[in-house]
N, C-alpha and C. Protein backbone atom coordinates (compact mmCIF):
# COMPACT_ATOMS: atom_id res chain seq x y z
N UNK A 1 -2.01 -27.17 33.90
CA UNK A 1 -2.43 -28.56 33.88
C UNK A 1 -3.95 -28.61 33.85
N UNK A 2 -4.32 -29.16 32.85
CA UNK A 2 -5.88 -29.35 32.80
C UNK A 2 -6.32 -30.81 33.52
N UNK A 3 -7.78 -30.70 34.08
CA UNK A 3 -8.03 -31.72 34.63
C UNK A 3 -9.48 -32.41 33.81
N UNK A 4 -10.33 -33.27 34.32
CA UNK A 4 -11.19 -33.81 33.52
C UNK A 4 -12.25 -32.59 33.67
N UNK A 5 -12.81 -32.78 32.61
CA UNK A 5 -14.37 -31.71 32.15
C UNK A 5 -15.12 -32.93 31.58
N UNK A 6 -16.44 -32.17 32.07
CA UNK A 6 -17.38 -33.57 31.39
C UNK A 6 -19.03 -32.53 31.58
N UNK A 7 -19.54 -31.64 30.39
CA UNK A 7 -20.70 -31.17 30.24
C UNK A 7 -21.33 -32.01 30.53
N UNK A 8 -22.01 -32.13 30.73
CA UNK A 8 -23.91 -32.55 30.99
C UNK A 8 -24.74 -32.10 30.80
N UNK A 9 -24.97 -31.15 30.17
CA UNK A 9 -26.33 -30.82 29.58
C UNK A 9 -25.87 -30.95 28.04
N UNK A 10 -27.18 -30.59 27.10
CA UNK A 10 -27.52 -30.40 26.12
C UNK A 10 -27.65 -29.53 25.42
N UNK A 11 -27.84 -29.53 23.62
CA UNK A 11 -28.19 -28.33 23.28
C UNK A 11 -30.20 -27.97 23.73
N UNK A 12 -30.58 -28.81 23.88
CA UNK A 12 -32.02 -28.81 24.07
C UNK A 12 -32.60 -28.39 25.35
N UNK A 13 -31.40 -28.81 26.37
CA UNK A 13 -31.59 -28.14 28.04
C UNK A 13 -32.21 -26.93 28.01
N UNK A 14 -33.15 -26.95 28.56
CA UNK A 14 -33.61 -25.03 29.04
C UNK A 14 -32.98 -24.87 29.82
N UNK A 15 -32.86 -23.37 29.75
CA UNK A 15 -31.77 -22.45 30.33
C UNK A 15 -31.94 -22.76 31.87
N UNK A 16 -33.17 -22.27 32.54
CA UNK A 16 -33.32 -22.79 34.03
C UNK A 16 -32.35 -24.18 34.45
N UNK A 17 -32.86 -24.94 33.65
CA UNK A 17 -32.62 -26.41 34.15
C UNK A 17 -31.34 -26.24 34.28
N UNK A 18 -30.54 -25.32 33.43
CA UNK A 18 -28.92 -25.38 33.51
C UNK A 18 -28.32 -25.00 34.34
N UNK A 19 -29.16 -23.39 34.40
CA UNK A 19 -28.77 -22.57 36.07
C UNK A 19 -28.77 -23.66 37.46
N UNK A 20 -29.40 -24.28 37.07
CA UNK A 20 -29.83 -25.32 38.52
C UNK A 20 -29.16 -26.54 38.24
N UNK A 21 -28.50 -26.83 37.45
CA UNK A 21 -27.42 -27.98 37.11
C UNK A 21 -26.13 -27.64 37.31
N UNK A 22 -26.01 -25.78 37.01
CA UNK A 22 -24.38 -25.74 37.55
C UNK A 22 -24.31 -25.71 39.03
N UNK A 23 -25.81 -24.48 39.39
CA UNK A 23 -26.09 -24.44 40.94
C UNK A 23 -25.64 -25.47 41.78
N UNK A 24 -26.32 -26.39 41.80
CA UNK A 24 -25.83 -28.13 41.92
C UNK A 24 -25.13 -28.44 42.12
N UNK A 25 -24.44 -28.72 41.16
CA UNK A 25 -22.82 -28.96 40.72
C UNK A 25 -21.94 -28.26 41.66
N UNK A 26 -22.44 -26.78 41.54
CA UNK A 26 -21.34 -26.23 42.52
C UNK A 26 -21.59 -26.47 43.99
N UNK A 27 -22.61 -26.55 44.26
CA UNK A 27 -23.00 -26.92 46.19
C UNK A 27 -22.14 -28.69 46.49
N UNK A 28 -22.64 -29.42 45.20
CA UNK A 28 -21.78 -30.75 45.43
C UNK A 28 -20.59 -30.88 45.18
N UNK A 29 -19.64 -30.21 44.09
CA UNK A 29 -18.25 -29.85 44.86
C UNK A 29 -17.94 -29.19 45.99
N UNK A 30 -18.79 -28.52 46.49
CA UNK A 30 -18.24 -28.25 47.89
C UNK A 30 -17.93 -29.27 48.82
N UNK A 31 -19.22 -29.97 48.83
CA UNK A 31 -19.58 -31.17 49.65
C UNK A 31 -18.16 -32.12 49.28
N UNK A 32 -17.82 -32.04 48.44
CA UNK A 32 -17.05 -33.17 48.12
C UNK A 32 -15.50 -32.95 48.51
N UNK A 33 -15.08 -31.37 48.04
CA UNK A 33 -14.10 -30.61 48.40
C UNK A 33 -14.16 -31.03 49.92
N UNK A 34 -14.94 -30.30 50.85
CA UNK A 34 -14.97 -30.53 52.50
C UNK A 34 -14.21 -32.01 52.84
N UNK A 35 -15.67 -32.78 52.41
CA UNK A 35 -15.02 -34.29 52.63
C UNK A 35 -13.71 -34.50 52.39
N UNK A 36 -13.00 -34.48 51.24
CA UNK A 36 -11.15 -34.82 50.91
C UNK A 36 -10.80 -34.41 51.55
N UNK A 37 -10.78 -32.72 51.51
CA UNK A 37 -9.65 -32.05 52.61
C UNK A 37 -10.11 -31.40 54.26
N UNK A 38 -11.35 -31.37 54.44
CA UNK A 38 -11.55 -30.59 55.73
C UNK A 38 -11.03 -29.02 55.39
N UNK A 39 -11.41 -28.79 54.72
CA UNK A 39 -11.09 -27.02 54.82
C UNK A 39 -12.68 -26.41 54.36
N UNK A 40 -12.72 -26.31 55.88
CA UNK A 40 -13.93 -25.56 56.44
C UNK A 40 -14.28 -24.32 55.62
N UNK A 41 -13.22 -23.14 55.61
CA UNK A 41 -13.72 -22.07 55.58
C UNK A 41 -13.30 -21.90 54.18
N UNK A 42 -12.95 -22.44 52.79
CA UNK A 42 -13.33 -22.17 51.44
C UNK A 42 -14.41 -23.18 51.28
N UNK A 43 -14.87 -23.80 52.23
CA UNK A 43 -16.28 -24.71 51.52
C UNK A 43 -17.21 -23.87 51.75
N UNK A 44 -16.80 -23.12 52.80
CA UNK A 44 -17.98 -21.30 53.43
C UNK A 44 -17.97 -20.84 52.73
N UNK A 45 -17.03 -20.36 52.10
CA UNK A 45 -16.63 -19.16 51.07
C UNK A 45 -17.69 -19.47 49.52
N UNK A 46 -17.32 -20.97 49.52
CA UNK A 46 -17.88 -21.18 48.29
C UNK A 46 -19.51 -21.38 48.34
N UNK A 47 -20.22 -21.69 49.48
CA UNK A 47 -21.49 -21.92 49.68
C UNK A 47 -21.94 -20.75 49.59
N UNK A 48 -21.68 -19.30 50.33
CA UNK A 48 -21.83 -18.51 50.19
C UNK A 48 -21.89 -17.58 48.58
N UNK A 49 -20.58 -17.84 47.98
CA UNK A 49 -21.00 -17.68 46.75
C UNK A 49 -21.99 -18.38 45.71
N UNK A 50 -22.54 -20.00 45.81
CA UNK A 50 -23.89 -20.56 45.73
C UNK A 50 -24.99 -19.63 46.06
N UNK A 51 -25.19 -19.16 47.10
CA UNK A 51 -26.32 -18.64 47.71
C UNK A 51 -26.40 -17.42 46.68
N UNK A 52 -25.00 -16.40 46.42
CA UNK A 52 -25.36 -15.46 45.85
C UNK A 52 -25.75 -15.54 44.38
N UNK A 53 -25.06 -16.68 43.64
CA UNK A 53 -25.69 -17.72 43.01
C UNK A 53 -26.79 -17.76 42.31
N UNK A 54 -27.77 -18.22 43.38
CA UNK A 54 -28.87 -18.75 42.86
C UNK A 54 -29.37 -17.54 43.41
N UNK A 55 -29.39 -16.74 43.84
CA UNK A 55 -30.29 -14.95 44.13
C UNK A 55 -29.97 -14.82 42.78
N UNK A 56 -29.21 -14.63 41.85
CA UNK A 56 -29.04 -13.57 40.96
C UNK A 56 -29.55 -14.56 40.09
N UNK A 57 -29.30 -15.86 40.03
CA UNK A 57 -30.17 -16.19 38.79
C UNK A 57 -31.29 -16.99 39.24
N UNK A 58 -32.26 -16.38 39.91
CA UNK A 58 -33.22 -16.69 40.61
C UNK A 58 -33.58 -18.18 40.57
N UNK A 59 -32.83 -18.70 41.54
CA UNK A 59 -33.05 -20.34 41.64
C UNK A 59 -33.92 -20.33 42.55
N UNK A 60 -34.69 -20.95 42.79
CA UNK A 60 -35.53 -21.39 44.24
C UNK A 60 -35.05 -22.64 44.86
N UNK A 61 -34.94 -22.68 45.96
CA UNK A 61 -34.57 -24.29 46.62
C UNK A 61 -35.75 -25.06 47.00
């Protein structure tokens, strides 16, 4: 079952800006995930994988 997809960037986006748009994206589904269901420890799981994240594609916060 597929659910909605909706890109947001461009062909013109620089690459950074994108890394830091999925970065994003993924810290605010967490946030959002938590909120619906309260399940603490895959919103950990997943922040944690954010963090490793933005190390490897050198995001700065």
């Amino acid at each position: 079952k597929n659910t909605l997809r909706i890109d947001l960037w461009t062909k013109d986006m620089p690459v950074d800006e994108m890394k830091r748009f999925f970065y994003e994206t993924l810290q605010t589904m967490g946030d959002s995930f938590l909120r619906a269901t309260g399940e603490t420890n895959i919103v950990e799981d997943l922040r944690d994988y954010c963090a490793h994240f933005a190390e490897k594609m050198e995001i700065t916060r």
